[in-house]
PDB file of N, CA and C in Angstrom:
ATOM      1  N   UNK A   1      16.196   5.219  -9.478  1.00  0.00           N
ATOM      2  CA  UNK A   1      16.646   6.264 -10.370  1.00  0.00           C
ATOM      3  C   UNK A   1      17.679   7.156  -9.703  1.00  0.00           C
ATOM      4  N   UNK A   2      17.314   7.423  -8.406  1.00  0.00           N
ATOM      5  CA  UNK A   2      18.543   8.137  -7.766  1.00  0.00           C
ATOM      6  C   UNK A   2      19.567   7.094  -6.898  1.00  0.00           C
ATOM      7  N   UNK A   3      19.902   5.851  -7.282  1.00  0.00           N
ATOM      8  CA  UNK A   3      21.011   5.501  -6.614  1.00  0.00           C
ATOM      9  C   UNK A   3      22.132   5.898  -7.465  1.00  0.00           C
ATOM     10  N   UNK A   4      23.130   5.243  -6.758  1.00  0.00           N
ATOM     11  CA  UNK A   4      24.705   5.473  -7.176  1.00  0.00           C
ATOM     12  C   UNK A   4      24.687   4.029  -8.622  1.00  0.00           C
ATOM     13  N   UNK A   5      25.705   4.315  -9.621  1.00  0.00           N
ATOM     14  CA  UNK A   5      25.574   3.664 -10.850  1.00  0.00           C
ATOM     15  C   UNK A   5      26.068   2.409 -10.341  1.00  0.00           C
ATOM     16  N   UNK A   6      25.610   1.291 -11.010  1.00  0.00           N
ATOM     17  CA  UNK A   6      25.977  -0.152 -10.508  1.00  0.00           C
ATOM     18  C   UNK A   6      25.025  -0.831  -9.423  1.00  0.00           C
ATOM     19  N   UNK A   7      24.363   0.015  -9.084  1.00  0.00           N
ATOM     20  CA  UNK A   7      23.298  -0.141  -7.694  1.00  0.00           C
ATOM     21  C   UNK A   7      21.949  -1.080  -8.596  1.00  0.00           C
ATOM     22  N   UNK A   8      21.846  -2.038  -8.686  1.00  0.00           N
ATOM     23  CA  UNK A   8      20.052  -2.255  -8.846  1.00  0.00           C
ATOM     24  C   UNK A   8      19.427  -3.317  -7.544  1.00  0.00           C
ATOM     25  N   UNK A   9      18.394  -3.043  -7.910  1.00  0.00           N
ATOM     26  CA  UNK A   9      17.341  -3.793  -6.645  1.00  0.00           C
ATOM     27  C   UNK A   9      17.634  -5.533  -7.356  1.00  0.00           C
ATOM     28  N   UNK A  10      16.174  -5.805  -6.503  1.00  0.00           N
ATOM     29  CA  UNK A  10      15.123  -5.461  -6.798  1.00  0.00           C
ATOM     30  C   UNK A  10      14.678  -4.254  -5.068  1.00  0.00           C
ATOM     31  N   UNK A  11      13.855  -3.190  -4.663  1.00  0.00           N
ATOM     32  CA  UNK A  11      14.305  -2.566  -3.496  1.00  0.00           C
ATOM     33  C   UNK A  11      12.598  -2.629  -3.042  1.00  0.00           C
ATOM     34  N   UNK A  12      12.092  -2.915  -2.077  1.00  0.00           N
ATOM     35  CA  UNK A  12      10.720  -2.885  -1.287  1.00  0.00           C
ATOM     36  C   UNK A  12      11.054  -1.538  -1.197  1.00  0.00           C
ATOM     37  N   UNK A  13       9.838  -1.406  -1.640  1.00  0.00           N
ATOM     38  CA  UNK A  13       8.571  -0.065  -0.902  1.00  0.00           C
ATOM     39  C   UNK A  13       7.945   0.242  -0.128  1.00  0.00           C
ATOM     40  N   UNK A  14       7.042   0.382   0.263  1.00  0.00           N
ATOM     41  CA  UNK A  14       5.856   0.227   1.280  1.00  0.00           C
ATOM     42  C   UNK A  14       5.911   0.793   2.662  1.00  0.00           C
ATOM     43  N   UNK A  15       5.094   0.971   3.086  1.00  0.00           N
ATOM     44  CA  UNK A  15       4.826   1.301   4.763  1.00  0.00           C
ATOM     45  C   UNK A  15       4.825   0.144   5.444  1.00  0.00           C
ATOM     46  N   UNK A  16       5.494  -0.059   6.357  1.00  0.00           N
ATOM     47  CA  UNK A  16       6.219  -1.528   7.256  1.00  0.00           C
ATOM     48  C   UNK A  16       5.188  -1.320   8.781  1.00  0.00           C
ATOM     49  N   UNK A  17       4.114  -1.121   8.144  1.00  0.00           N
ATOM     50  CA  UNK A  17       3.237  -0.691   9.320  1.00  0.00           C
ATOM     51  C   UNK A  17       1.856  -1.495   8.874  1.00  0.00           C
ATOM     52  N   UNK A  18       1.962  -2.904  10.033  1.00  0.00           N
ATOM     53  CA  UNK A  18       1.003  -3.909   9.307  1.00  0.00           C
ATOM     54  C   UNK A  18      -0.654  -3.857   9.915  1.00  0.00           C
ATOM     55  N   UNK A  19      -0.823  -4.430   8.958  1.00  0.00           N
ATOM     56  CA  UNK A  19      -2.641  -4.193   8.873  1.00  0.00           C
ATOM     57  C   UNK A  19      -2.799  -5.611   8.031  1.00  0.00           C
ATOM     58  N   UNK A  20      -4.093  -6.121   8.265  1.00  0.00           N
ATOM     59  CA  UNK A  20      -4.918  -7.497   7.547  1.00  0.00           C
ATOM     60  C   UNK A  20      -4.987  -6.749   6.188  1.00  0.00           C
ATOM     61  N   UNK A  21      -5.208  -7.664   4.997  1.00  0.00           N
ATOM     62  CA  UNK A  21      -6.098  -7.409   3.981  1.00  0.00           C
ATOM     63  C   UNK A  21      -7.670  -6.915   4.431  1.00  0.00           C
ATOM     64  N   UNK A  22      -8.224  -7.908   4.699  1.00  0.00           N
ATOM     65  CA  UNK A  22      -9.522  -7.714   5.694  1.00  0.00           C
ATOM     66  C   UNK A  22      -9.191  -6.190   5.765  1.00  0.00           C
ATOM     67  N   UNK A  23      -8.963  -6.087   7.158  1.00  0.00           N
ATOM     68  CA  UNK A  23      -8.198  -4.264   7.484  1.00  0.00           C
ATOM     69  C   UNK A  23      -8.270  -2.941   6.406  1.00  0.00           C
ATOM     70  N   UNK A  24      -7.473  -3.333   5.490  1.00  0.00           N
ATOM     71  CA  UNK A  24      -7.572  -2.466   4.626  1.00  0.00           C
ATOM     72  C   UNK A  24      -8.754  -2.457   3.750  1.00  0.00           C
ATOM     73  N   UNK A  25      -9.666  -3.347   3.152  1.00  0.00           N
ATOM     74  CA  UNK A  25     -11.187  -4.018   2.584  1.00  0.00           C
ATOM     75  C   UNK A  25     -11.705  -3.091   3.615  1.00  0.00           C
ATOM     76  N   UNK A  26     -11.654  -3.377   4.205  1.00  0.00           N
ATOM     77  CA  UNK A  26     -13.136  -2.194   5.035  1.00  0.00           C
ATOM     78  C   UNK A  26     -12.723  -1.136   5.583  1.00  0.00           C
ATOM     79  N   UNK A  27     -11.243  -0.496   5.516  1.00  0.00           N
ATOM     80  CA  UNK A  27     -10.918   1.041   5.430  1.00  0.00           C
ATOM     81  C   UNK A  27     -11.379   1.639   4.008  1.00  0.00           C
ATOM     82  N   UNK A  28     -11.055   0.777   3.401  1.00  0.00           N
ATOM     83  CA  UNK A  28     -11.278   1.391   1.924  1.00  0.00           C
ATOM     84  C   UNK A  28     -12.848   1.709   1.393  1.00  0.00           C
ATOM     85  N   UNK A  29     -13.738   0.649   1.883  1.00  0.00           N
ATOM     86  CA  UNK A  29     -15.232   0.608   1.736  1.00  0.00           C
ATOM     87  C   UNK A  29     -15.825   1.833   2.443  1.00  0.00           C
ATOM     88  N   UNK A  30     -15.433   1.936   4.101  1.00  0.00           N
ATOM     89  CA  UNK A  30     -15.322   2.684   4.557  1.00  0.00           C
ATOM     90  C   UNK A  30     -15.355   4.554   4.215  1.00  0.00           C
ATOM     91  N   UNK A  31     -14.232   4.524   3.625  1.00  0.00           N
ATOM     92  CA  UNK A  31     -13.548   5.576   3.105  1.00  0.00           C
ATOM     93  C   UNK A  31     -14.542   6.101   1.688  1.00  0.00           C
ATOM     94  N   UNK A  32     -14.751   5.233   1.347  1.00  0.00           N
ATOM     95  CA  UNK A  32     -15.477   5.950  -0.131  1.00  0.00           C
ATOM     96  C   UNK A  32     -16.812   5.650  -0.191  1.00  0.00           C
ATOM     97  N   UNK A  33     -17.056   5.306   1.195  1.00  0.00           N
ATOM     98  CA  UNK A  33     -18.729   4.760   1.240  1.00  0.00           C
ATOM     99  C   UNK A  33     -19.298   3.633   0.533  1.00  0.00           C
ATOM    100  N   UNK A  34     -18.649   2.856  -0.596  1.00  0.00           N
ATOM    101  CA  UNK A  34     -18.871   1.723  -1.105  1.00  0.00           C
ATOM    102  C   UNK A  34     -20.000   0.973  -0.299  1.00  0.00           C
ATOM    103  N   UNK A  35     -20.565   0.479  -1.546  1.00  0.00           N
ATOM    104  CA  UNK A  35     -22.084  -0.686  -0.860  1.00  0.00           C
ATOM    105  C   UNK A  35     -21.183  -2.240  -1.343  1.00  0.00           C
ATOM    106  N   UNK A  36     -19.802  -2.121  -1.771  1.00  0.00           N
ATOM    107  CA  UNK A  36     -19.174  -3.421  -1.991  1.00  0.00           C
ATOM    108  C   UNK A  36     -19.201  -4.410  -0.510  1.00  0.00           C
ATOM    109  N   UNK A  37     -19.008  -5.188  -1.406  1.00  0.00           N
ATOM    110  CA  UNK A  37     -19.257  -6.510  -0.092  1.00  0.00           C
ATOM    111  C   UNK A  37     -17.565  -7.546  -0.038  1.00  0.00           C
ATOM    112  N   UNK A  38     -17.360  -7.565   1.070  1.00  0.00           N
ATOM    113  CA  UNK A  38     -16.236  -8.836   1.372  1.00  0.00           C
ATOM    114  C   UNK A  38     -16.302 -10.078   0.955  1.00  0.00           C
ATOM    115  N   UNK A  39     -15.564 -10.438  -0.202  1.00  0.00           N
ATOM    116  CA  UNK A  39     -15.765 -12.144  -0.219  1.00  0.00           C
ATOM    117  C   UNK A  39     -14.575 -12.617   0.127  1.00  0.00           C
ATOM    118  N   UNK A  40     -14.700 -13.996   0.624  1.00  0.00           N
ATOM    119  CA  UNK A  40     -13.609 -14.474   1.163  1.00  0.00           C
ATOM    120  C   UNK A  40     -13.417 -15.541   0.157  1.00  0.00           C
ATOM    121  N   UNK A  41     -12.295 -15.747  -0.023  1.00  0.00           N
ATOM    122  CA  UNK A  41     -11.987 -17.285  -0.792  1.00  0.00           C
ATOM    123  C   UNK A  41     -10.602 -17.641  -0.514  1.00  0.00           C
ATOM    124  N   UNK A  42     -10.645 -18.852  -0.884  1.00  0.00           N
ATOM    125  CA  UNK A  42      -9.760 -19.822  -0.407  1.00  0.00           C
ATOM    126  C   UNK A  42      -8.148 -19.771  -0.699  1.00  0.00           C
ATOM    127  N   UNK A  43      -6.993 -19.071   0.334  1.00  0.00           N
ATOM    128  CA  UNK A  43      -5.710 -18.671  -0.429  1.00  0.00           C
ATOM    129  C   UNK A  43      -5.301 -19.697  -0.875  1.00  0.00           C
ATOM    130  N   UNK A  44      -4.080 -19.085  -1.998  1.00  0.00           N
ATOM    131  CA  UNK A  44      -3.356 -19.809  -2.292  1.00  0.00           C
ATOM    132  C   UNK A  44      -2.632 -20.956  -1.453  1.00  0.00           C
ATOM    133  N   UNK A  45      -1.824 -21.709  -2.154  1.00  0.00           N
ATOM    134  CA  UNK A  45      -1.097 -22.499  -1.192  1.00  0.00           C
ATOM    135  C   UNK A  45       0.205 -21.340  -0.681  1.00  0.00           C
ATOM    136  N   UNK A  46       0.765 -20.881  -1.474  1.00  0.00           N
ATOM    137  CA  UNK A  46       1.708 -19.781  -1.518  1.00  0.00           C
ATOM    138  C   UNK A  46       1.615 -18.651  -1.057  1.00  0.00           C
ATOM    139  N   UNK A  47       0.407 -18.550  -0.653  1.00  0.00           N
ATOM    140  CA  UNK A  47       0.463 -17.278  -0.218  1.00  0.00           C
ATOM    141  C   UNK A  47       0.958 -16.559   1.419  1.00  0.00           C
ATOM    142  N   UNK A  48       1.529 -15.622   1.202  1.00  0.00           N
ATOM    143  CA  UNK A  48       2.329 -15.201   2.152  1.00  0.00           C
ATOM    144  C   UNK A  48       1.440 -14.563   3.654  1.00  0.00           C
ATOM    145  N   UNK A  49       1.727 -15.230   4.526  1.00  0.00           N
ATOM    146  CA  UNK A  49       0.692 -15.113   5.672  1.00  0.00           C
ATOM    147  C   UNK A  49       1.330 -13.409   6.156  1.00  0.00           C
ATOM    148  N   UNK A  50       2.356 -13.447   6.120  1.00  0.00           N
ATOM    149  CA  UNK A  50       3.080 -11.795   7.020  1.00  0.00           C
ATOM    150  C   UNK A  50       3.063 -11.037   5.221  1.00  0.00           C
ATOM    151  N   UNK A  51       2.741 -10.011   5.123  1.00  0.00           N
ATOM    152  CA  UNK A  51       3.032  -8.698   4.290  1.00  0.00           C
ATOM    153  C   UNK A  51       3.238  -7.445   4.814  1.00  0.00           C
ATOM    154  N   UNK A  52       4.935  -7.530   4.998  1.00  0.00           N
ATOM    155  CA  UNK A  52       5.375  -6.541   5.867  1.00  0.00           C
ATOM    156  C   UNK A  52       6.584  -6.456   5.272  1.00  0.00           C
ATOM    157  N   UNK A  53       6.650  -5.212   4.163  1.00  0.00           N
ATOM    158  CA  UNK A  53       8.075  -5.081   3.697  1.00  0.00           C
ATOM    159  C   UNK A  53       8.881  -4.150   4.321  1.00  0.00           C
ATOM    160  N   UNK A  54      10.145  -5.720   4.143  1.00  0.00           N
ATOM    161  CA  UNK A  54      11.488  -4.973   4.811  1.00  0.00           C
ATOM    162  C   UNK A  54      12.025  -3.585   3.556  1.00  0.00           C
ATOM    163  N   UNK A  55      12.231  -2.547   4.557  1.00  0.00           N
ATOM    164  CA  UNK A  55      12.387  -1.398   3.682  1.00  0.00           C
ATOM    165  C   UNK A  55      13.538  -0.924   3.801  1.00  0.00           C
ATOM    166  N   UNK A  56      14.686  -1.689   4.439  1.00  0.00           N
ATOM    167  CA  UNK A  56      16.266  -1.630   4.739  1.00  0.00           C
ATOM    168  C   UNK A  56      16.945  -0.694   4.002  1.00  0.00           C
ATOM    169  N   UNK A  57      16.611  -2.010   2.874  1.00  0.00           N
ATOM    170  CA  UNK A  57      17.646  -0.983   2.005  1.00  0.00           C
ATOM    171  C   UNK A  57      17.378  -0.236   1.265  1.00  0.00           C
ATOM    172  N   UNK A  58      16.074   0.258   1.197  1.00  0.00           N
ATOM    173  CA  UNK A  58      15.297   1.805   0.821  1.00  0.00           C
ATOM    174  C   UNK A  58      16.049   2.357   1.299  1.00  0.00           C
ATOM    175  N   UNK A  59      16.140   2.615   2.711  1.00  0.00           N
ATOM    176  CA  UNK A  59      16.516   3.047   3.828  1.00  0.00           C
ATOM    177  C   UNK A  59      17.862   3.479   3.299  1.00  0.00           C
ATOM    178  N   UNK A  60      18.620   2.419   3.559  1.00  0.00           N
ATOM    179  CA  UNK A  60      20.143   2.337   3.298  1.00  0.00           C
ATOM    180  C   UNK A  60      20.709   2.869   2.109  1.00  0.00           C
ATOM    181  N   UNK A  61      20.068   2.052   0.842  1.00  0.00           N
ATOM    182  CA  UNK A  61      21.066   2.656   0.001  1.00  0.00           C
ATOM    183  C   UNK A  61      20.216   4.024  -0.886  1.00  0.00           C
ATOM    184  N   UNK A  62      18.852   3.812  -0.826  1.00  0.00           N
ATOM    185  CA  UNK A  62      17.787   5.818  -1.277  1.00  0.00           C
ATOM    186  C   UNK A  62      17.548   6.557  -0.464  1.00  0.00           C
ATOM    187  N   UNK A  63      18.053   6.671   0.640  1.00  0.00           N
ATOM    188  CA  UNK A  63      17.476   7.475   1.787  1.00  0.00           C
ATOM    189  C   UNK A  63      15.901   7.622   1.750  1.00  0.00           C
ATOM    190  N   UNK A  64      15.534   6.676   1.525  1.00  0.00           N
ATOM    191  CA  UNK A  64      14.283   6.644   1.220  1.00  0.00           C
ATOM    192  C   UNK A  64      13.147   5.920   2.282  1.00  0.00           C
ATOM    193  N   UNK A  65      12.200   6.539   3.275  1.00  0.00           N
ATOM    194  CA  UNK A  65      11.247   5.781   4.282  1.00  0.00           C
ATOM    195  C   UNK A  65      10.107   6.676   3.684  1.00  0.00           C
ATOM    196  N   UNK A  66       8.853   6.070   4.521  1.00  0.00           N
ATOM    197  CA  UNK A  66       6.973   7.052   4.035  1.00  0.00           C
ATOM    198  C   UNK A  66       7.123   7.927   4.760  1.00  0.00           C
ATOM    199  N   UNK A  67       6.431   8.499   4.366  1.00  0.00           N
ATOM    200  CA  UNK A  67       6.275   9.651   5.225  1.00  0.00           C
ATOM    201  C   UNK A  67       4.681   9.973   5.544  1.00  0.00           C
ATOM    202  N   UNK A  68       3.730   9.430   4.863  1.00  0.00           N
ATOM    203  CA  UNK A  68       2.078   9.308   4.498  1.00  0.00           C
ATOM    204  C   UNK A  68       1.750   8.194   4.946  1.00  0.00           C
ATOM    205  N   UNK A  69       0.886   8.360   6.108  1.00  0.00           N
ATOM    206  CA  UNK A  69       0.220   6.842   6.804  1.00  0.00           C
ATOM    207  C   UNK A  69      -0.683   6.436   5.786  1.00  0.00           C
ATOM    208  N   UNK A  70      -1.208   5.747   5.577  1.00  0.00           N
ATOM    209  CA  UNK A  70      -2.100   4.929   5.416  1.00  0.00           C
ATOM    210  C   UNK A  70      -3.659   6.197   5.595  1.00  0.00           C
ATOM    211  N   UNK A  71      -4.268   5.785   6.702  1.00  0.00           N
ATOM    212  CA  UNK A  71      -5.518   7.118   7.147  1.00  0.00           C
ATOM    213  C   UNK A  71      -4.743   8.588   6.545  1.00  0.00           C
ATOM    214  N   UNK A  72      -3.373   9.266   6.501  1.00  0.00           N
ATOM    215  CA  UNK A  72      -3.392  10.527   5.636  1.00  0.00           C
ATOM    216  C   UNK A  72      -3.667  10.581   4.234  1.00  0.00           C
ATOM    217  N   UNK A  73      -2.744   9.059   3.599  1.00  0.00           N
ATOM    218  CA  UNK A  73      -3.268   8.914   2.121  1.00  0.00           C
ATOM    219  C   UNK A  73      -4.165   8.496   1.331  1.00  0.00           C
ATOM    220  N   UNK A  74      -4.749   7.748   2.079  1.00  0.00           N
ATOM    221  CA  UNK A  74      -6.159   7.421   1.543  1.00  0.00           C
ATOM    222  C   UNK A  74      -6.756   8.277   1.465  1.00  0.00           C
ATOM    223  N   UNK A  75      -7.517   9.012   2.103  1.00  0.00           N
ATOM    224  CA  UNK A  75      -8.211   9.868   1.581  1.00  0.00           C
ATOM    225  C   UNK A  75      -7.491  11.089   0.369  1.00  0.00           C
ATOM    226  N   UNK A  76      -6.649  11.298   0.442  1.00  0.00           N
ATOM    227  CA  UNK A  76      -6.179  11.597  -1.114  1.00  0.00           C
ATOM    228  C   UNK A  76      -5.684  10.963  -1.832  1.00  0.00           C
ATOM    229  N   UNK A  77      -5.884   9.596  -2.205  1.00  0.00           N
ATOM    230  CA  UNK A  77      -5.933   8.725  -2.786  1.00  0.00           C
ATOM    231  C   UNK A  77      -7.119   9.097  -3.591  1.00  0.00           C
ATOM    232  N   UNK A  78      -8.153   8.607  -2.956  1.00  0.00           N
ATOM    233  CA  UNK A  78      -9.557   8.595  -3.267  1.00  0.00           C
ATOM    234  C   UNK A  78     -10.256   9.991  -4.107  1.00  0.00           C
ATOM    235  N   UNK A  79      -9.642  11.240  -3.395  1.00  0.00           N
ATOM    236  CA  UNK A  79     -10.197  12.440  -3.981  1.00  0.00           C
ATOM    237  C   UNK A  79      -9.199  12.184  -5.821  1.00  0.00           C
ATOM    238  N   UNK A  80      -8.067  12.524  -5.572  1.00  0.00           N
ATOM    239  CA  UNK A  80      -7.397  11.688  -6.752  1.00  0.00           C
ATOM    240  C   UNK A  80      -8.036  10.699  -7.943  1.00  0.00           C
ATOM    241  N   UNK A  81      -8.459   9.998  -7.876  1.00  0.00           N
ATOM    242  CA  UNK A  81      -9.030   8.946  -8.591  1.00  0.00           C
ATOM    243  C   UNK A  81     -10.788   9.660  -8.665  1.00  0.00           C
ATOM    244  N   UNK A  82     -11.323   9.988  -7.891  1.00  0.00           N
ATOM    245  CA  UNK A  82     -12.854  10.805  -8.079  1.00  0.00           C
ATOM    246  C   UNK A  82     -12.555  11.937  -8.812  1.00  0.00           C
ATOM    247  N   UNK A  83     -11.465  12.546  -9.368  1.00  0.00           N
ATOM    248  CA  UNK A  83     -11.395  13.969  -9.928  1.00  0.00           C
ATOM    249  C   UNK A  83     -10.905  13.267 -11.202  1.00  0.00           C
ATOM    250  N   UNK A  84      -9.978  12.523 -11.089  1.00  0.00           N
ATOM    251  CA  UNK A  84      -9.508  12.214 -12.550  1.00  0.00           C
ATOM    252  C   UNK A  84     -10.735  11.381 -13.169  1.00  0.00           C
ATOM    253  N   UNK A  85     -11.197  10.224 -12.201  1.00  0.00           N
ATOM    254  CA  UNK A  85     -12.591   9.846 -13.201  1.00  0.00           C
ATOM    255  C   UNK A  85     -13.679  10.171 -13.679  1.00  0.00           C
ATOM    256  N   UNK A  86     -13.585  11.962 -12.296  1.00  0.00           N
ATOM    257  CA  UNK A  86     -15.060  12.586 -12.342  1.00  0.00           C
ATOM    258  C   UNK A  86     -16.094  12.095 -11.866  1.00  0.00           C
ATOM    259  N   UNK A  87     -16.086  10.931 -10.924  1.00  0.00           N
ATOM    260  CA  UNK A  87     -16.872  10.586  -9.862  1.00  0.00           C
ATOM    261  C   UNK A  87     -16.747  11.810  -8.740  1.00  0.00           C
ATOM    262  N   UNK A  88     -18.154  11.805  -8.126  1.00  0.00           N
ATOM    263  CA  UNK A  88     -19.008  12.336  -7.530  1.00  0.00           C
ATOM    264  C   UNK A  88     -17.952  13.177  -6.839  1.00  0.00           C
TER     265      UNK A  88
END
């Protein structure tokens, strides 16, 4: 929305600061105390072993990088979603 006119993506997002799925599954369980359980199943054929977006041209053409780790936003993540659903 704020580039220059003629500009489209498609443009990655994300924090380029890698962690497992796994990793994040039990920060998150973690984090909200969940009694959920890990299942594992069988990936795709396609599926992408590295998930680590290049954020270049965030960078480059939105002046745009995170600024919110992961451990700062989660937990207001979570308060977020418990206030709007009215969980505990």
């Amino acid at each position: 929305m704020g580039s220059e006119d003629g500009f489209t993506g498609p443009v990655n997002l994300g924090n380029p600061g890698e962690f497992t799925i796994l990793e994040l599954a039990r920060t998150v369980i973690e984090a909200t105390g969940s009694r959920s359980e890990v299942v594992f199943k069988p990936l795709p054929h396609d599926d992408p072993m590295q998930r680590k977006p290049d954020i270049a041209l965030a960078k480059e053409r939105l002046g745009w990088s995170p600024r919110i780790s992961l451990a700062e936003g989660l937990p207001k993540t979570i308060a977020y979603f418990r206030k709007t659903l009215g969980i505990g």
